[in-house]
N, C-alpha and C. Protein backbone atom coordinates (compact mmCIF):
# COMPACT_ATOMS: atom_id res chain seq x y z
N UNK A 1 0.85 -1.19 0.00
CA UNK A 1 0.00 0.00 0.00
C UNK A 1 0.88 1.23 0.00
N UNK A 2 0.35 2.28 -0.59
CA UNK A 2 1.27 3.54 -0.91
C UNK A 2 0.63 4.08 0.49
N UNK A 3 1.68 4.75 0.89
CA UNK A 3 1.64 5.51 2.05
C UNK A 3 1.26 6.57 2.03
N UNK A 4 0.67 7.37 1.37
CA UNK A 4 -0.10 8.65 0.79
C UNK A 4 -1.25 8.07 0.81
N UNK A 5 -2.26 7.01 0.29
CA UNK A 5 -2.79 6.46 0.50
C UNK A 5 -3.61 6.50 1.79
N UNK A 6 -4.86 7.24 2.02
CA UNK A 6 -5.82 7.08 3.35
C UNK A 6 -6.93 5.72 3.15
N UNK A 7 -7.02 5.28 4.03
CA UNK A 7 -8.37 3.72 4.57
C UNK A 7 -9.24 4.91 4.67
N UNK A 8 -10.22 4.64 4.26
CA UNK A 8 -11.50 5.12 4.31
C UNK A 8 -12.42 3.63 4.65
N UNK A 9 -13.02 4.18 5.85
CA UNK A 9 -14.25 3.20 6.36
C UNK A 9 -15.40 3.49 7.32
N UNK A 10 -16.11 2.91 7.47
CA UNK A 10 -16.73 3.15 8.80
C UNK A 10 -16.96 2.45 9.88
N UNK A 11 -17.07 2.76 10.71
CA UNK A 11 -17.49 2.11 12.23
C UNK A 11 -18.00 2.38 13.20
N UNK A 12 -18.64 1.80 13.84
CA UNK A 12 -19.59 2.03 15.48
C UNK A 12 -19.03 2.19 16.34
N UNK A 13 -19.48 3.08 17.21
CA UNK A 13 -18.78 3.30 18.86
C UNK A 13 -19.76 1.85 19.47
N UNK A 14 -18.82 1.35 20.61
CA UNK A 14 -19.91 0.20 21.09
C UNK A 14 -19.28 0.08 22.68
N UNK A 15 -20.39 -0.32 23.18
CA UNK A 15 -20.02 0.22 25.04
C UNK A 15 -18.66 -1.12 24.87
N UNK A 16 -17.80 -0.44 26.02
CA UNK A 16 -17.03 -2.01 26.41
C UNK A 16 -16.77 -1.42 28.19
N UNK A 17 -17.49 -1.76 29.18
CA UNK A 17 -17.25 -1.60 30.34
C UNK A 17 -18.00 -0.32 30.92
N UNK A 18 -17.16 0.45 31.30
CA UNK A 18 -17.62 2.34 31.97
C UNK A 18 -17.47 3.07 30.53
N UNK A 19 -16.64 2.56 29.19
CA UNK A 19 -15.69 3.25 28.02
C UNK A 19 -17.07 2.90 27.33
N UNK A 20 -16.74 3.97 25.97
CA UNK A 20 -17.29 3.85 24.57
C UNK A 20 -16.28 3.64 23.98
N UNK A 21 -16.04 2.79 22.85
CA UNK A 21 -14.92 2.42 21.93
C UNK A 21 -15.03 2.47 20.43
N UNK A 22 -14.40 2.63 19.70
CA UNK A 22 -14.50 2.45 18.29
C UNK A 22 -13.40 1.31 18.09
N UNK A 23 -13.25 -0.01 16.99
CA UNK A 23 -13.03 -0.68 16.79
C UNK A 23 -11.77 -0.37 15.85
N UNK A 24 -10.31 -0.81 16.11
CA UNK A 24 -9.74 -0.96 14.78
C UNK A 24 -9.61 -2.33 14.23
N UNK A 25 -9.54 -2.53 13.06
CA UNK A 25 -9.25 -3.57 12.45
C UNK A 25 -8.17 -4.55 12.65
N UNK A 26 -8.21 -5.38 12.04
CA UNK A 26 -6.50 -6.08 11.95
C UNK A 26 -5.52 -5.42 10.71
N UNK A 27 -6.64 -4.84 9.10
CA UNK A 27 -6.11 -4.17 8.73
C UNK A 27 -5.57 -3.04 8.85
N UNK A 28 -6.27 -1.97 9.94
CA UNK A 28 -5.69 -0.61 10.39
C UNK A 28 -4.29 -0.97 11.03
N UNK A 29 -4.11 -2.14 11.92
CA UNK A 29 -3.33 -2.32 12.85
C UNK A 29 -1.81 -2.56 11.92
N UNK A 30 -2.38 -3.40 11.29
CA UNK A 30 -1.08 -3.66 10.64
C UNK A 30 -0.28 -2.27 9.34
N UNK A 31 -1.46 -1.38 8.86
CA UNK A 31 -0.88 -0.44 8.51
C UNK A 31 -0.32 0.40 9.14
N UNK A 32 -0.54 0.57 10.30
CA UNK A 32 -0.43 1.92 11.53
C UNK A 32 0.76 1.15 11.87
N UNK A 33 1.69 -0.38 12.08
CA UNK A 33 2.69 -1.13 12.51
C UNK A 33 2.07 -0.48 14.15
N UNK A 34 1.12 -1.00 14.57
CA UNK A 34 0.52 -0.63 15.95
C UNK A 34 0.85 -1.68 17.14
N UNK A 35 0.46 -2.32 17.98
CA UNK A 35 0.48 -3.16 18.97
C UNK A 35 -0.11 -2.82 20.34
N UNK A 36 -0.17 -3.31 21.40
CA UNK A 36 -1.36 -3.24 22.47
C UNK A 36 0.08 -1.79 22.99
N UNK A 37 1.45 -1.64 22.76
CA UNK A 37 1.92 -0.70 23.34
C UNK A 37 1.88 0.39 22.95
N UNK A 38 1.26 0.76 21.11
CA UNK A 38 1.17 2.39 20.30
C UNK A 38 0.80 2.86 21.54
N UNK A 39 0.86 4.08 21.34
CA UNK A 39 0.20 5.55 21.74
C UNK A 39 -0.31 6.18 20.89
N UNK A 40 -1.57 6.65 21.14
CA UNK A 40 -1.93 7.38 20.32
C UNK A 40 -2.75 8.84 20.63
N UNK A 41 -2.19 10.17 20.17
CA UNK A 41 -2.99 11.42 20.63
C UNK A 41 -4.14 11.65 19.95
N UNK A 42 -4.95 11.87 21.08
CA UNK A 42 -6.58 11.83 20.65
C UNK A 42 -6.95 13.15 20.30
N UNK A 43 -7.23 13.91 19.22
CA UNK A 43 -7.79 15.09 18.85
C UNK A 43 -9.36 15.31 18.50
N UNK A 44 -9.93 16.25 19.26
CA UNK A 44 -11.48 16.00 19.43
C UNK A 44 -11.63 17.23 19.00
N UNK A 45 -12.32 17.58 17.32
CA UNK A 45 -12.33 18.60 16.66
C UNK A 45 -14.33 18.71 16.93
N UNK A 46 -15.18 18.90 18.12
CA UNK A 46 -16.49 19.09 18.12
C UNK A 46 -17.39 19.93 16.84
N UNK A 47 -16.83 21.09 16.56
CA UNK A 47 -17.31 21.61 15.70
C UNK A 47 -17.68 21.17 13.94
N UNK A 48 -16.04 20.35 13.81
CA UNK A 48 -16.46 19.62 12.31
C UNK A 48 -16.80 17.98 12.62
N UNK A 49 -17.40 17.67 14.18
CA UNK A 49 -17.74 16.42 14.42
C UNK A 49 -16.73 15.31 13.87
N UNK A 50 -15.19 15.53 14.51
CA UNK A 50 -14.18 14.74 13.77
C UNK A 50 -13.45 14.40 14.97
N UNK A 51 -13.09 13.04 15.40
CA UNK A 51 -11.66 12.58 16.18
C UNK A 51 -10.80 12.43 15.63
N UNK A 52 -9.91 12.50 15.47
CA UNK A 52 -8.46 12.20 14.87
C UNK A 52 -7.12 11.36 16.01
N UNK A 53 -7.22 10.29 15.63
CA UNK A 53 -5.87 9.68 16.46
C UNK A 53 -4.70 10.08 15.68
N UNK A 54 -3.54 10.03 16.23
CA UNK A 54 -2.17 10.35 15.52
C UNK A 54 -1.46 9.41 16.41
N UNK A 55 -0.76 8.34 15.90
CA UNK A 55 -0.08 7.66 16.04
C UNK A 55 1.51 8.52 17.01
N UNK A 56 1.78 8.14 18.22
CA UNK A 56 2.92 8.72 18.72
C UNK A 56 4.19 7.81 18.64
N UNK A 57 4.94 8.18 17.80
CA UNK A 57 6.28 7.65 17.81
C UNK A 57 6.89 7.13 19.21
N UNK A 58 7.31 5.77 19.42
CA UNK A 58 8.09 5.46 20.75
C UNK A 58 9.59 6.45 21.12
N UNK A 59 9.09 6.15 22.59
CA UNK A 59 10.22 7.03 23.21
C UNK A 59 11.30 6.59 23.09
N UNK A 60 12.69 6.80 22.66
CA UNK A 60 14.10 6.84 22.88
C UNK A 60 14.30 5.95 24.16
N UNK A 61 14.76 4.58 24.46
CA UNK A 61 14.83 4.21 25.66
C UNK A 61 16.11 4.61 26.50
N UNK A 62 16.89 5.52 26.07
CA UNK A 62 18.07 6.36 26.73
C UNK A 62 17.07 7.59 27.29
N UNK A 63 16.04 8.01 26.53
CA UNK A 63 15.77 9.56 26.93
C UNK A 63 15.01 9.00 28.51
N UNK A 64 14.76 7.88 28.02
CA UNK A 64 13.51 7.32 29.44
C UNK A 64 14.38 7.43 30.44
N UNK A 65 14.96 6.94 30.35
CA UNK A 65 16.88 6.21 31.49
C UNK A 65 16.83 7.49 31.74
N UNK A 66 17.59 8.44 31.37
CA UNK A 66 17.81 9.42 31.63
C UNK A 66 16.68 10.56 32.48
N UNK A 67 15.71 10.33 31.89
CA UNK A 67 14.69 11.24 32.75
C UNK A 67 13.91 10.73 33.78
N UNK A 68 14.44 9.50 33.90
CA UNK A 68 14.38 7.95 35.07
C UNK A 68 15.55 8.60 36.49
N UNK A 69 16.58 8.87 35.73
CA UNK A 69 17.74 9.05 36.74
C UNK A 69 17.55 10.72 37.22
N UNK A 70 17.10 12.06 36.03
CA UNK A 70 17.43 13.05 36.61
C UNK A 70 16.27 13.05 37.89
N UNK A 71 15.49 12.28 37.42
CA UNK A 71 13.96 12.47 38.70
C UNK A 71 14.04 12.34 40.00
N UNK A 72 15.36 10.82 39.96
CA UNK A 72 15.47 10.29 41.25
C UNK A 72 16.92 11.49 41.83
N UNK A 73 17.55 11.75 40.99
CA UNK A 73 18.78 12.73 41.38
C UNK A 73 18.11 13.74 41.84
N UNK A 74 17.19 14.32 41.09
CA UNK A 74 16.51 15.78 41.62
C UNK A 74 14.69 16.04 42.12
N UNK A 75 14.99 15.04 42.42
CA UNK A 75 13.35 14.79 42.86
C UNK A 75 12.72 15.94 43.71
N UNK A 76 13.31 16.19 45.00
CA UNK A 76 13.20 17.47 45.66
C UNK A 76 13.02 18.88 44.70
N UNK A 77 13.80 18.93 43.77
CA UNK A 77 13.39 20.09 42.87
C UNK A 77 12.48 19.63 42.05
N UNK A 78 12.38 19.09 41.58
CA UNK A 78 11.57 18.87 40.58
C UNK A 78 9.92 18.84 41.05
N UNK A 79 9.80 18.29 42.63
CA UNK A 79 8.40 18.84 43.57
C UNK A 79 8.37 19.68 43.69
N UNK A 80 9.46 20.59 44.23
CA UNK A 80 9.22 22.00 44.31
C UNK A 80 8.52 22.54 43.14
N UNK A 81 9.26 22.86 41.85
CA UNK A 81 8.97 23.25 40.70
C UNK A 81 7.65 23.13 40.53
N UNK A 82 6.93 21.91 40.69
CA UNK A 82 5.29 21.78 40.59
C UNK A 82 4.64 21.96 41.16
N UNK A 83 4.88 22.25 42.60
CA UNK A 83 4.77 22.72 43.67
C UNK A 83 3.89 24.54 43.55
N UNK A 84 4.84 25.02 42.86
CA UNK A 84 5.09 26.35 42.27
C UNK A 84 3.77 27.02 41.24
């Protein structure tokens, strides 16, 4: 599939628990290269009645480490700061 290329389809919201859900496919999944770990940012445009997911690129597992270690190094500031 060309990557310019948009899926056009439709689908139902359908209760699953306390949630409303919309369904992806096995085909969305495998175009999106998704898994139960994607992220995805939810954009809720009310006015033109549109959601938009955007797929979030995985984090750098050094940037994690790293903002793993400055937290525990500076934790005291870093409460303060929010604190603030």
């Amino acid at each position: 599939m060309n990557t310019d290329e948009v899926l056009k389809d439709e689908t139902r919201m359908f209760k699953s628990g306390n949630s409303w859900v919309f369904r992806v496919t096995s085909k969305d999944k495998k175009v999106l290269n998704a898994d139960q770990n994607t992220v995805f940012k939810k954009i809720i445009e009310p006015n033109a009645g549109k959601i938009i997911f955007k797929k979030l690129e995985a984090v750098d597992p050094s940037l994690d480490k790293f903002m793993d270690d400055f937290y525990q190094e500076r934790g005291d500031l870093m409460k303060e700061l929010e604190e603030k």
